[in-house]
PDB file of N, CA and C in Angstrom:
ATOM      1  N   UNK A   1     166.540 114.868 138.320  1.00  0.00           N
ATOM      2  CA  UNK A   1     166.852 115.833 137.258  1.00  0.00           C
ATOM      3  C   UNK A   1     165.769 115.750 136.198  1.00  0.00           C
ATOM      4  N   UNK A   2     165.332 116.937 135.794  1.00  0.00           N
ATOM      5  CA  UNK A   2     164.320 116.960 134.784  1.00  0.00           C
ATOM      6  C   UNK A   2     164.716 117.841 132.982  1.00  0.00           C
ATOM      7  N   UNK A   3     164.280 117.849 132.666  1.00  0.00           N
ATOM      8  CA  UNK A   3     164.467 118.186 131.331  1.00  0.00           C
ATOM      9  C   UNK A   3     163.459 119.003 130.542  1.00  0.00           C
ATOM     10  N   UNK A   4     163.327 120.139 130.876  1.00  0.00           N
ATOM     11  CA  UNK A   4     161.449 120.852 130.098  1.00  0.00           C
ATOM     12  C   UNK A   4     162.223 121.761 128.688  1.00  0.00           C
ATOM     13  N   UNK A   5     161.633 120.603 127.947  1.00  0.00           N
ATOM     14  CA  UNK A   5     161.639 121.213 126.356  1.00  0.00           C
ATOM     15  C   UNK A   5     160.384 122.118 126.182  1.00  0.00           C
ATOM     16  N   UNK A   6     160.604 123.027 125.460  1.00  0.00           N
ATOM     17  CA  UNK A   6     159.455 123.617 124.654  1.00  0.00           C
ATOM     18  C   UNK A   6     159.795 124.709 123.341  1.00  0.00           C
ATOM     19  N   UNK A   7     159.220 125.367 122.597  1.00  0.00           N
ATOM     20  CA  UNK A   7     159.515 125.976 121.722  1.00  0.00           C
ATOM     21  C   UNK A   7     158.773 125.405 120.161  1.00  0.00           C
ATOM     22  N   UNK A   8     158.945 124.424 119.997  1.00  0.00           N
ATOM     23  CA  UNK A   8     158.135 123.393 118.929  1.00  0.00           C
ATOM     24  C   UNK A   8     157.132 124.559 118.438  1.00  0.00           C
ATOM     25  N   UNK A   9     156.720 123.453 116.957  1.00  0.00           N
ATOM     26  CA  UNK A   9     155.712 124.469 116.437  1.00  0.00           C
ATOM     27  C   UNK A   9     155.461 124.306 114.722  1.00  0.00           C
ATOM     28  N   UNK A  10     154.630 124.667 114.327  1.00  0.00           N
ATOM     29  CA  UNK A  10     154.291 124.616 112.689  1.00  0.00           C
ATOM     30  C   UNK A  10     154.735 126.002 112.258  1.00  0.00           C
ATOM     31  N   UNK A  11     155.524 125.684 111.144  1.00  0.00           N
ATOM     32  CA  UNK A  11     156.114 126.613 110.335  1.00  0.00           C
ATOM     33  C   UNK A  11     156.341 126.879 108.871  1.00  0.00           C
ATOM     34  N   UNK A  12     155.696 127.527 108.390  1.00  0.00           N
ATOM     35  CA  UNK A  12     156.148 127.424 107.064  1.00  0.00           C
ATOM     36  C   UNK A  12     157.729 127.357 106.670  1.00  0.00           C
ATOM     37  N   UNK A  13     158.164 126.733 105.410  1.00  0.00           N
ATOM     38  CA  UNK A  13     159.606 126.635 104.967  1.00  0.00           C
ATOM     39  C   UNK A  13     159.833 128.265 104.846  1.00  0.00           C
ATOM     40  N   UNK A  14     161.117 128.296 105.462  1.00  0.00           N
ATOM     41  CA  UNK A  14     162.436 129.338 105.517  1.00  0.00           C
ATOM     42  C   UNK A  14     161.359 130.424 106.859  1.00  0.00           C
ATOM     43  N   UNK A  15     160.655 129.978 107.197  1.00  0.00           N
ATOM     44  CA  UNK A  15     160.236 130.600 108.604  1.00  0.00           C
ATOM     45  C   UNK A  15     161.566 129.602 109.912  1.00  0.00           C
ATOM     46  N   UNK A  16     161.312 130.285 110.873  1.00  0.00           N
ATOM     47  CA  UNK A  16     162.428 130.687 112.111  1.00  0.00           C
ATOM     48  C   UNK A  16     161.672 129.726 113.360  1.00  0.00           C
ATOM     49  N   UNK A  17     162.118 128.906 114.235  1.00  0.00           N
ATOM     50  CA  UNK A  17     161.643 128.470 115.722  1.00  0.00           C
ATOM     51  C   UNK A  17     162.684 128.958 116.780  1.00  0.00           C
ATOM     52  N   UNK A  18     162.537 128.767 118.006  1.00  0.00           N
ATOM     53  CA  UNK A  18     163.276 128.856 118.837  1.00  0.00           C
ATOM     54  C   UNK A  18     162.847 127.559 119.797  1.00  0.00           C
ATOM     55  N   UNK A  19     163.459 126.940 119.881  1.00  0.00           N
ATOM     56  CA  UNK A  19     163.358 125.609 120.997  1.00  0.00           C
ATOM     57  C   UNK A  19     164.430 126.166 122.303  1.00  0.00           C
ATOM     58  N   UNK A  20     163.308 125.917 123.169  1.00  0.00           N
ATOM     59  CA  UNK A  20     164.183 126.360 124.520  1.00  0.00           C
ATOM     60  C   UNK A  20     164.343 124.684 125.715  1.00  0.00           C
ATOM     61  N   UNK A  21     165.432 124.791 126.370  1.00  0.00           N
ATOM     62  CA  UNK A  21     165.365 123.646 127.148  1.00  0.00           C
ATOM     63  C   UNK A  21     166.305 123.812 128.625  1.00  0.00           C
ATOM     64  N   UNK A  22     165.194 123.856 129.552  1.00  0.00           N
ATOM     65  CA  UNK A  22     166.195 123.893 131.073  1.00  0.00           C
ATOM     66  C   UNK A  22     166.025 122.443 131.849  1.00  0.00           C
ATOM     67  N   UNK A  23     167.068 122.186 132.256  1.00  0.00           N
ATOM     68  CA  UNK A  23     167.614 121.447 133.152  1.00  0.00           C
ATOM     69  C   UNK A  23     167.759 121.889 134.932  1.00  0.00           C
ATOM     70  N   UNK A  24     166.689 120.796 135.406  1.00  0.00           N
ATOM     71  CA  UNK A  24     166.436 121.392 136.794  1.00  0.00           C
ATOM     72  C   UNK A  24     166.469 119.871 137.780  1.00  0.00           C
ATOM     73  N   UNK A  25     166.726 120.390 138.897  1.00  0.00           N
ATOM     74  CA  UNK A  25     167.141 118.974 139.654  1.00  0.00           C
ATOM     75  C   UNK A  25     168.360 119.480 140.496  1.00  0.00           C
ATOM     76  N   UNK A  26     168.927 118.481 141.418  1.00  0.00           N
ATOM     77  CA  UNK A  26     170.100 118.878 141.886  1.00  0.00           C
ATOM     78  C   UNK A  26     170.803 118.297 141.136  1.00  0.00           C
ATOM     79  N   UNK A  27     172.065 119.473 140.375  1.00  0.00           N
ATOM     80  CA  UNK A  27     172.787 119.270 139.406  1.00  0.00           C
ATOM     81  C   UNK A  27     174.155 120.105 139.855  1.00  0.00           C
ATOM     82  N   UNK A  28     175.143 119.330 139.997  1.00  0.00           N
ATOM     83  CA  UNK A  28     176.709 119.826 140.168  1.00  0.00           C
ATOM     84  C   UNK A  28     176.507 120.270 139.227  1.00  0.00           C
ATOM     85  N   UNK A  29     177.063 119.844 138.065  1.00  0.00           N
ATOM     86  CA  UNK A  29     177.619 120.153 136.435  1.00  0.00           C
ATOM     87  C   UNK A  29     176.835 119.454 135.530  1.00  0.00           C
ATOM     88  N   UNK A  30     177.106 120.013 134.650  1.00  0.00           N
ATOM     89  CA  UNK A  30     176.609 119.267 133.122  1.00  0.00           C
ATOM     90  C   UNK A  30     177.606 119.445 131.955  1.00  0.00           C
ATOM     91  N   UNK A  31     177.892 117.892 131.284  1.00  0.00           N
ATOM     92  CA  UNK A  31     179.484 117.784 130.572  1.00  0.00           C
ATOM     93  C   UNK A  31     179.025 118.872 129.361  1.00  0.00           C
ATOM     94  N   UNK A  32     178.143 118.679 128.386  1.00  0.00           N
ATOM     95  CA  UNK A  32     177.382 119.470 127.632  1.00  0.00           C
ATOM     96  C   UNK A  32     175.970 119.531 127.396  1.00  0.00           C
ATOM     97  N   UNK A  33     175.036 120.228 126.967  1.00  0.00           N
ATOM     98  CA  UNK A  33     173.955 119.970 126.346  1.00  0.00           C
ATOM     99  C   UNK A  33     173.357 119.802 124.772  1.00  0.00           C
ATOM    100  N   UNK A  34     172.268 119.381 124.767  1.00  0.00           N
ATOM    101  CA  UNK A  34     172.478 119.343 122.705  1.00  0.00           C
ATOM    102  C   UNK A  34     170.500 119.186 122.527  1.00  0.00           C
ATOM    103  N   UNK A  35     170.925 119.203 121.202  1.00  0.00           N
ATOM    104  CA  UNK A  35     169.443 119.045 120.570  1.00  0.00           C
ATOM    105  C   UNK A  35     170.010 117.647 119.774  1.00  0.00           C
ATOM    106  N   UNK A  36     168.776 116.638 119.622  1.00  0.00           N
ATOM    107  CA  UNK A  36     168.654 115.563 119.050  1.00  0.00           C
ATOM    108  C   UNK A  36     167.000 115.415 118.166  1.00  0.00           C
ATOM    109  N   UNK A  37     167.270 115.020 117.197  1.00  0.00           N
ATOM    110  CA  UNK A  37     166.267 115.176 116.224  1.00  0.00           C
ATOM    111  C   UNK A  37     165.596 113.731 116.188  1.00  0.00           C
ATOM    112  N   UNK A  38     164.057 113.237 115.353  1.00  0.00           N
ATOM    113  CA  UNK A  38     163.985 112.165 115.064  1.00  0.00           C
ATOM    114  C   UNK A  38     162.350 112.478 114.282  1.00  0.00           C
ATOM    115  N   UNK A  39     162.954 112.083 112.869  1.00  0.00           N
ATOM    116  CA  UNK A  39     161.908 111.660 112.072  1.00  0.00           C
ATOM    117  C   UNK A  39     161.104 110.412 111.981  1.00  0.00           C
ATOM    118  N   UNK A  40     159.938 110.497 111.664  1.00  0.00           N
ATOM    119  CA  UNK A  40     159.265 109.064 111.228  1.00  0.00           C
ATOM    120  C   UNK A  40     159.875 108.182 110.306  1.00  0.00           C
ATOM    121  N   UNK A  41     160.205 106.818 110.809  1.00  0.00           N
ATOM    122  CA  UNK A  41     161.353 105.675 110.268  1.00  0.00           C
ATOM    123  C   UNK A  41     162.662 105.991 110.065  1.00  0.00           C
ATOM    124  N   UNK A  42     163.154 107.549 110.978  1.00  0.00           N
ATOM    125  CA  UNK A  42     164.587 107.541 110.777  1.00  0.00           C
ATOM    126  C   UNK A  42     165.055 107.672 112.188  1.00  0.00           C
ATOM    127  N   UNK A  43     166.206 107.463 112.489  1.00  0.00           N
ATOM    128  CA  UNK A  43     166.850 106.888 113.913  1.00  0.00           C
ATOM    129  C   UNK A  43     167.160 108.490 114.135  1.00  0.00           C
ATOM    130  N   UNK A  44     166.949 108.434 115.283  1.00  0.00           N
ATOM    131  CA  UNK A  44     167.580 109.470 116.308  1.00  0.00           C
ATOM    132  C   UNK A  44     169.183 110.367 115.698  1.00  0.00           C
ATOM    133  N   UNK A  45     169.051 111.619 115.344  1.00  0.00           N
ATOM    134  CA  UNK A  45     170.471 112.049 114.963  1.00  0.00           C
ATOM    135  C   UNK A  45     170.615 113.842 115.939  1.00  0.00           C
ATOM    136  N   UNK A  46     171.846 113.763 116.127  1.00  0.00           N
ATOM    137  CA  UNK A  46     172.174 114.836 116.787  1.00  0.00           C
ATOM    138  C   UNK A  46     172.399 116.092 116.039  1.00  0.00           C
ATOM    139  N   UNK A  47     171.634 117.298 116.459  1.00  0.00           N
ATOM    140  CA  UNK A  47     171.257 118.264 115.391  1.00  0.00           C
ATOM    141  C   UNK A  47     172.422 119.148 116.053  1.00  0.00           C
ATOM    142  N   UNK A  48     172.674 119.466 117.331  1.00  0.00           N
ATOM    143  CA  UNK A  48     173.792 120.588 117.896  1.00  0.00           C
ATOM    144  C   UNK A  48     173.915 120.219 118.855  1.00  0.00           C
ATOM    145  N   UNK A  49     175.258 120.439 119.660  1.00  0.00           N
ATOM    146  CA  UNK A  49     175.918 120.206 121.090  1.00  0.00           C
ATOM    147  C   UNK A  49     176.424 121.357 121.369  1.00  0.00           C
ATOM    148  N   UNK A  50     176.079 122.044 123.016  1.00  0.00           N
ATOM    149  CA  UNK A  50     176.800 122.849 123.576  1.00  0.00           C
ATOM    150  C   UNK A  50     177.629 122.433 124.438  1.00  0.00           C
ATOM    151  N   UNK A  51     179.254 122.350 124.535  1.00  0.00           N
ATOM    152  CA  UNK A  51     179.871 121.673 125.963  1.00  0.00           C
ATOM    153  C   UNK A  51     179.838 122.935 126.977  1.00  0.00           C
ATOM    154  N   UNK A  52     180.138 122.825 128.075  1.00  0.00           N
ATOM    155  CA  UNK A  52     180.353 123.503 128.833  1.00  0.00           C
ATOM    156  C   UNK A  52     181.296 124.458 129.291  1.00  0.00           C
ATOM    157  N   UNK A  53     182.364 124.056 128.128  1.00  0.00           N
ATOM    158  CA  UNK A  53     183.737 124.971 127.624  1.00  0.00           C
ATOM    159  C   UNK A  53     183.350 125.776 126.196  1.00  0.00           C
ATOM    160  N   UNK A  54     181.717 125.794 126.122  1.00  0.00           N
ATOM    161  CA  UNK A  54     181.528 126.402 124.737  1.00  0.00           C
ATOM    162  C   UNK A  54     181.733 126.316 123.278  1.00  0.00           C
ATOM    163  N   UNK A  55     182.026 125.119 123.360  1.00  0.00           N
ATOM    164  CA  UNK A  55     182.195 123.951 122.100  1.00  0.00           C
ATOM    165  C   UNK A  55     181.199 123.821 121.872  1.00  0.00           C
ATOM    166  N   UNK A  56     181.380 124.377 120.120  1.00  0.00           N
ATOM    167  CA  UNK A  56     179.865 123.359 119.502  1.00  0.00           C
ATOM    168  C   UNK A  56     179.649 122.375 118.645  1.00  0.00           C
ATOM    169  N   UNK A  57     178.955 122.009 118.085  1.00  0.00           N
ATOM    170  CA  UNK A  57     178.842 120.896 117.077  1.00  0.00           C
ATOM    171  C   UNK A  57     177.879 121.413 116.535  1.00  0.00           C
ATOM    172  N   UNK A  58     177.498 121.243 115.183  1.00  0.00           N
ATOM    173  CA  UNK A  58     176.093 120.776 114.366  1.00  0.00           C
ATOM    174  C   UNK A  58     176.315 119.575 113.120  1.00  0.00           C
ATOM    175  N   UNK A  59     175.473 118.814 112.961  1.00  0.00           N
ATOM    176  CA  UNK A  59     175.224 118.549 112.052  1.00  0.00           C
ATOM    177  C   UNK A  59     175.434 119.100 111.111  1.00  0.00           C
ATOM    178  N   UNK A  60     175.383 118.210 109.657  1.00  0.00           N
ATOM    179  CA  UNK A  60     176.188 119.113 108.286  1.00  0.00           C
ATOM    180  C   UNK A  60     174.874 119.623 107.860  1.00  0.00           C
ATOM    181  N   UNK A  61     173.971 119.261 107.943  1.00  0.00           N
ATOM    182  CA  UNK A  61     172.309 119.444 106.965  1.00  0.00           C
ATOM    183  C   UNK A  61     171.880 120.566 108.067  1.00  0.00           C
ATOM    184  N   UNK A  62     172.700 121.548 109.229  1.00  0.00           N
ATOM    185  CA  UNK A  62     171.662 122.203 109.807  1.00  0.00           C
ATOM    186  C   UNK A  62     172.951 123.381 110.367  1.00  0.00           C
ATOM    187  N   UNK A  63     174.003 122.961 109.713  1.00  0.00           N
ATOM    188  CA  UNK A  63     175.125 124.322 109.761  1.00  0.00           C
ATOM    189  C   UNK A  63     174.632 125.221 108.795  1.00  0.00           C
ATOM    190  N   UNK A  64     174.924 126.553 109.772  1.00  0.00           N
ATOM    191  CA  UNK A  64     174.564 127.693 109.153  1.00  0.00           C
ATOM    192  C   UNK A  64     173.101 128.302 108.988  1.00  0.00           C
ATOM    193  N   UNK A  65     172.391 127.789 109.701  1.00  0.00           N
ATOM    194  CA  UNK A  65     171.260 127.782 110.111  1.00  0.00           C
ATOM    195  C   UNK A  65     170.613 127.541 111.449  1.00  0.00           C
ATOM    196  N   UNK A  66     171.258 126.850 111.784  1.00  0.00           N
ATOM    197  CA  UNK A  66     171.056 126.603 113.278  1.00  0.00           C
ATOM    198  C   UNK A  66     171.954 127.465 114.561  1.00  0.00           C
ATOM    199  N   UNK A  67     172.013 128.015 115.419  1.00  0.00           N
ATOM    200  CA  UNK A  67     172.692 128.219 116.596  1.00  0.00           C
ATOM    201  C   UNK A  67     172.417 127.696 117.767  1.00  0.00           C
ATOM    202  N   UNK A  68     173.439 126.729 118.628  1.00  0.00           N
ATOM    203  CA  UNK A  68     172.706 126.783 119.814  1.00  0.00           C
ATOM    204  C   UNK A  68     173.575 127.433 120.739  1.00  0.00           C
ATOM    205  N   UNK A  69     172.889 127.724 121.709  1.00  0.00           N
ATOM    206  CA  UNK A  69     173.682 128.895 122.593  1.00  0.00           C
ATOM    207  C   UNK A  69     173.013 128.205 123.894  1.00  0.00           C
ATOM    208  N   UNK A  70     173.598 129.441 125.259  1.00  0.00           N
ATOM    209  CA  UNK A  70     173.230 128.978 126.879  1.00  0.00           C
ATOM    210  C   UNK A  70     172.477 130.479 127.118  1.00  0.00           C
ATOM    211  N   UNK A  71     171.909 130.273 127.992  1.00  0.00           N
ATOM    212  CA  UNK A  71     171.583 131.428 129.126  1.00  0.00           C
ATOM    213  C   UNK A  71     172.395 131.785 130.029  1.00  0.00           C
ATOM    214  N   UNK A  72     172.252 132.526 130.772  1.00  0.00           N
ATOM    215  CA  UNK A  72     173.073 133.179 131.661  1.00  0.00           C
ATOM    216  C   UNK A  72     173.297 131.716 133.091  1.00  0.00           C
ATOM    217  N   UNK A  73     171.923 131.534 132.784  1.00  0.00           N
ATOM    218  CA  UNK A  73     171.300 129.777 133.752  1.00  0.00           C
ATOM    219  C   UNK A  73     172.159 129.167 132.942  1.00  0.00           C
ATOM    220  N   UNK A  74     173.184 128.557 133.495  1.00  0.00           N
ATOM    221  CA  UNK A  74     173.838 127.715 132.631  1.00  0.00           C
ATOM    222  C   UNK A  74     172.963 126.565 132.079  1.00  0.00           C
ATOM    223  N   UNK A  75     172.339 125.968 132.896  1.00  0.00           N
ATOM    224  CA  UNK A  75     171.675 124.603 132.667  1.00  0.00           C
ATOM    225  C   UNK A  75     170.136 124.841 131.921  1.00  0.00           C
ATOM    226  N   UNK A  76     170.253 126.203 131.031  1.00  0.00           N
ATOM    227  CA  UNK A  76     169.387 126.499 129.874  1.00  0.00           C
ATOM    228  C   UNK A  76     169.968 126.236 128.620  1.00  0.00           C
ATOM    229  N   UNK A  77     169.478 125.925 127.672  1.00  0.00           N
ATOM    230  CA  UNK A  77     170.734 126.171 126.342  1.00  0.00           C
ATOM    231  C   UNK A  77     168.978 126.233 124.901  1.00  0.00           C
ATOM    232  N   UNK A  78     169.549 127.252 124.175  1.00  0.00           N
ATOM    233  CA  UNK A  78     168.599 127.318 122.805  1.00  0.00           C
ATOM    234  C   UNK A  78     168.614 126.714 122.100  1.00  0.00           C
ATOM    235  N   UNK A  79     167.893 127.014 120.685  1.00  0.00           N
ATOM    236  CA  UNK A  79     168.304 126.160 119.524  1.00  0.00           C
ATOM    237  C   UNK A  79     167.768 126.845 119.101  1.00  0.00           C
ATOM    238  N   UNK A  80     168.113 128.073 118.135  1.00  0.00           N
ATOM    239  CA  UNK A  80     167.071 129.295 117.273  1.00  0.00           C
ATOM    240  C   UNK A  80     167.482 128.326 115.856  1.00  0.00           C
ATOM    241  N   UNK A  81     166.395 128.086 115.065  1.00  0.00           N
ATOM    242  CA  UNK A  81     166.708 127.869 113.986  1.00  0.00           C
ATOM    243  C   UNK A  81     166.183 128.595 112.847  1.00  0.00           C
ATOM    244  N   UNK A  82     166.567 128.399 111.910  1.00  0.00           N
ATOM    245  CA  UNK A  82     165.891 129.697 110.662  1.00  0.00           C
ATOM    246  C   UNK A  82     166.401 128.701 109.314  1.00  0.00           C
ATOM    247  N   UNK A  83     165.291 129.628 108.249  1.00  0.00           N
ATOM    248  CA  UNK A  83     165.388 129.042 107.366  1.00  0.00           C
ATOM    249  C   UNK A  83     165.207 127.687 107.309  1.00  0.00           C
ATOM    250  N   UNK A  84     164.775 127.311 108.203  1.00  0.00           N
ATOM    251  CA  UNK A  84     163.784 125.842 108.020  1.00  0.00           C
ATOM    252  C   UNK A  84     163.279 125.228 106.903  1.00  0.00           C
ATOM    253  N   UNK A  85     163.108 123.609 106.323  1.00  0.00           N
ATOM    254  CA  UNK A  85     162.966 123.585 105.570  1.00  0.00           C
ATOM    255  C   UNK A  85     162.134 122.128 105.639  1.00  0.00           C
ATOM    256  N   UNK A  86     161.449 121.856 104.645  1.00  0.00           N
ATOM    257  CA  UNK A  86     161.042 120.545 105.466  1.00  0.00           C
ATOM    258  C   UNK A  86     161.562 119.254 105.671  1.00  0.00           C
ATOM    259  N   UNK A  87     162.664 119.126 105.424  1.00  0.00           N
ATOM    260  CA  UNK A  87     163.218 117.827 105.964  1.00  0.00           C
ATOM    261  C   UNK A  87     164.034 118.404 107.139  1.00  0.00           C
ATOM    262  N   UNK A  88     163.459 119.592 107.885  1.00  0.00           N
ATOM    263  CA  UNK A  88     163.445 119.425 109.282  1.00  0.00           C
ATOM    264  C   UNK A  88     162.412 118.742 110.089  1.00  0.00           C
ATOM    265  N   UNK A  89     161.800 118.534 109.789  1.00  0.00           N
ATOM    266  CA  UNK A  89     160.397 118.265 110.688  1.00  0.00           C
ATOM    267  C   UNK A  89     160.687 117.332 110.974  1.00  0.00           C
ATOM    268  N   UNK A  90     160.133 116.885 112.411  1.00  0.00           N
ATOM    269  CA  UNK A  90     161.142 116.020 113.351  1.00  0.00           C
ATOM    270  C   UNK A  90     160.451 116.401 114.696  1.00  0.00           C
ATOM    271  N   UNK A  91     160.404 115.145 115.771  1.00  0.00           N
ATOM    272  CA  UNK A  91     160.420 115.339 116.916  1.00  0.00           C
ATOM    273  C   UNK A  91     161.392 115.773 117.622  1.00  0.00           C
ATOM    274  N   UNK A  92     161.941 117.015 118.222  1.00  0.00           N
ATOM    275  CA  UNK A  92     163.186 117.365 118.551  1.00  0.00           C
ATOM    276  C   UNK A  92     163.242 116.757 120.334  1.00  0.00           C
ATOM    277  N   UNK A  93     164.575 116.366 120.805  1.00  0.00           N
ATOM    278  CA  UNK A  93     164.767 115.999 122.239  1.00  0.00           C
ATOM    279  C   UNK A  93     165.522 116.674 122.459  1.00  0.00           C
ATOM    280  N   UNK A  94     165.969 117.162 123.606  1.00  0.00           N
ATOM    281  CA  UNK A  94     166.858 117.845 124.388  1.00  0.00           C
ATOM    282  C   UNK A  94     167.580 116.974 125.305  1.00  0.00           C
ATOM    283  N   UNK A  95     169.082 117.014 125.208  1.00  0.00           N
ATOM    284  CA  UNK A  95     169.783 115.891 126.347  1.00  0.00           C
ATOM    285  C   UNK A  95     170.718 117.007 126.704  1.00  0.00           C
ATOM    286  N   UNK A  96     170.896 116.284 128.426  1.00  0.00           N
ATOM    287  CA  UNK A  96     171.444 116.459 128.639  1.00  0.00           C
ATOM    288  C   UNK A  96     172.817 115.604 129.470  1.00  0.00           C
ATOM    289  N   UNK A  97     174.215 115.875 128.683  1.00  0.00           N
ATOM    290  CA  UNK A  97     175.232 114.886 129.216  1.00  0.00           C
ATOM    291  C   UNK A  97     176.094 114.833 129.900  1.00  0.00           C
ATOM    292  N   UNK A  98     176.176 113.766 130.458  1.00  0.00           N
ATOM    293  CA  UNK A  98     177.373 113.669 131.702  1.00  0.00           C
ATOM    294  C   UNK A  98     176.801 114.763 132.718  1.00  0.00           C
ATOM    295  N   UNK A  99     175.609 114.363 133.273  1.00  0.00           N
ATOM    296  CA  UNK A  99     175.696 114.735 134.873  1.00  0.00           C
ATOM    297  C   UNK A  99     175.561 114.847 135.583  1.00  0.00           C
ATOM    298  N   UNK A 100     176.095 115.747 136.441  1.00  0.00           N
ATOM    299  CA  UNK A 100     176.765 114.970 137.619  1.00  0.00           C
ATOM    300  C   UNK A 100     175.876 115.336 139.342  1.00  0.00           C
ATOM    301  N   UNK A 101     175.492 114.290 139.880  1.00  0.00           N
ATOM    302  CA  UNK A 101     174.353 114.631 140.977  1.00  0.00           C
ATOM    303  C   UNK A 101     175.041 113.867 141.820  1.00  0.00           C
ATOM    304  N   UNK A 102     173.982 113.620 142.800  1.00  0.00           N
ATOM    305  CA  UNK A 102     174.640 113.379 144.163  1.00  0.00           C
ATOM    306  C   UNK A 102     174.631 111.707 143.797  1.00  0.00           C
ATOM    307  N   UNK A 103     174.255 111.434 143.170  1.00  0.00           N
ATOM    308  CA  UNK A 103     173.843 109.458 142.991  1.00  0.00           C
ATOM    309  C   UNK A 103     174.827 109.262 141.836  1.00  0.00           C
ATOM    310  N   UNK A 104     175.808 110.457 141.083  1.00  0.00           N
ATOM    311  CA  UNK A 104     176.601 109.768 139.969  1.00  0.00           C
ATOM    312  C   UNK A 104     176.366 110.862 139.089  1.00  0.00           C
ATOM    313  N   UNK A 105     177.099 110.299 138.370  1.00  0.00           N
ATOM    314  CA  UNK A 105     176.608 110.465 136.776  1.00  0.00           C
ATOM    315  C   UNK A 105     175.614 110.110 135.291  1.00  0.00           C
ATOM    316  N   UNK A 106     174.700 110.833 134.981  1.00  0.00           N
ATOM    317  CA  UNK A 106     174.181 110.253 134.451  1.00  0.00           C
ATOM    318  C   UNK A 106     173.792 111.042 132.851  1.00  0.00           C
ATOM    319  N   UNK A 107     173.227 110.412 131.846  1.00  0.00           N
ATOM    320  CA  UNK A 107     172.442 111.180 130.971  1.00  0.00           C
ATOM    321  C   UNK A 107     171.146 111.369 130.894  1.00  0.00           C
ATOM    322  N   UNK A 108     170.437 112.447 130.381  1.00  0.00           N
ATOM    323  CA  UNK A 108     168.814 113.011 130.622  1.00  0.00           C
ATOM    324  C   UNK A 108     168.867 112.932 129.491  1.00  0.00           C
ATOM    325  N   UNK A 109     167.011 112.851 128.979  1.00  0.00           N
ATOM    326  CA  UNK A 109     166.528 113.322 127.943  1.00  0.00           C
ATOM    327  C   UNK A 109     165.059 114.100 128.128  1.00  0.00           C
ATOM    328  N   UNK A 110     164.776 115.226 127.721  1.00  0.00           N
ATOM    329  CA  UNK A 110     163.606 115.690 127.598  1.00  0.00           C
ATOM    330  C   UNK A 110     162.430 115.107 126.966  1.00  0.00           C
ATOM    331  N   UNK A 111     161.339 115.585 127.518  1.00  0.00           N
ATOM    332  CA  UNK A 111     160.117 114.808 126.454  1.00  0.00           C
ATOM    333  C   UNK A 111     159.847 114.842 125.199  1.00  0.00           C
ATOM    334  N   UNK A 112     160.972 115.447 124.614  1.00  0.00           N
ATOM    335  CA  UNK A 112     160.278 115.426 123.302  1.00  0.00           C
ATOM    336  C   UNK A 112     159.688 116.731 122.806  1.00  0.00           C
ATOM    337  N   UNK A 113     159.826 117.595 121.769  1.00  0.00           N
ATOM    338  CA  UNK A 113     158.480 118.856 121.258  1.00  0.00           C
ATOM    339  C   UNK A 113     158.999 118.649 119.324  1.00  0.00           C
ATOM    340  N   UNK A 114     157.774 118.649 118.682  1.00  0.00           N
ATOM    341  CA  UNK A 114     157.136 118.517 117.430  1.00  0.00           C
ATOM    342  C   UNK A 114     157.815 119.671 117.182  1.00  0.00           C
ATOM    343  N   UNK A 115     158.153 119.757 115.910  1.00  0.00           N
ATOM    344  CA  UNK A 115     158.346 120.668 114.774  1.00  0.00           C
ATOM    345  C   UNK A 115     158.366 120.118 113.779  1.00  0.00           C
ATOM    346  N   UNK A 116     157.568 121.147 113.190  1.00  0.00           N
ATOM    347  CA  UNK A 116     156.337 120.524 111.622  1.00  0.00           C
ATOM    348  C   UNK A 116     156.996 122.174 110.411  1.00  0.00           C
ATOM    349  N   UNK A 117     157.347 121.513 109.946  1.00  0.00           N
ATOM    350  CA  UNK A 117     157.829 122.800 108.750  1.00  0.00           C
ATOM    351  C   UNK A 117     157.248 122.331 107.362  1.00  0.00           C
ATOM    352  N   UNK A 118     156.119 123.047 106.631  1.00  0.00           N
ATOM    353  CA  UNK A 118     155.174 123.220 105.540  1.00  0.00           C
ATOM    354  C   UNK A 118     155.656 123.616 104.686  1.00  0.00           C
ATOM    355  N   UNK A 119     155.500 123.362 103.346  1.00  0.00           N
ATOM    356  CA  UNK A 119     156.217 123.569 102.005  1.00  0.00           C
ATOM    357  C   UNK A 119     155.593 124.278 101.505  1.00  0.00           C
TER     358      UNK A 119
END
């Protein structure tokens, strides 16, 4: 199972990204997907979760600004964000959880894509 993030990018504050992320591999299911953030000297925090029953989550610092949504590909999911600001800037990851292949269950993470937001 693989994980291809992309979308990243330099932005001026209250400018817009779109981070895109598919999940490819042999994959039964996937419990949900999400975006995970991580600044320089700050720990890993979860920016949005999509479950697979269409449950979401965000973070409090990125409600109302953030959406994440799926594709029609289930095992795609977005992250349009807007109004950006710079204590977004952050290496963003893409996971994906709980799932489920022929060897088990497991969790993914993508490589990683930069977003740099300018004041």
């Amino acid at each position: 199972v693989q994980l291809q993030a992309s979308g990243g990018g330099l932005v001026q504050a209250g400018g817009s990204l779109r981070l895109s992320c598919a999940a490819s591999g042999s994959i039964f299911s996937i419990s949900a997907m999400g975006w995970y953030r991580q600044a320089p000297g700050k720990q890993r925090e979860m920016v949005a979760r999509l479950t697979s029953a269409g449950s979401t989550n965000y973070a409090d610092s990125v409600e109302g600004r953030f959406t994440i949504s799926r594709a029609n590909a289930k095992n795609t999911v977005y992250l349009q964000m807007n109004s950006l600001k710079p204590e977004d800037t952050a290496v963003y990851f893409c996971n994906a959880n709980n799932v489920a292949t022929i060897k088990g269950r497991y969790d993914y993470w993508g490589q990683g894509t930069q977003v740099t937001v300018s004041s």
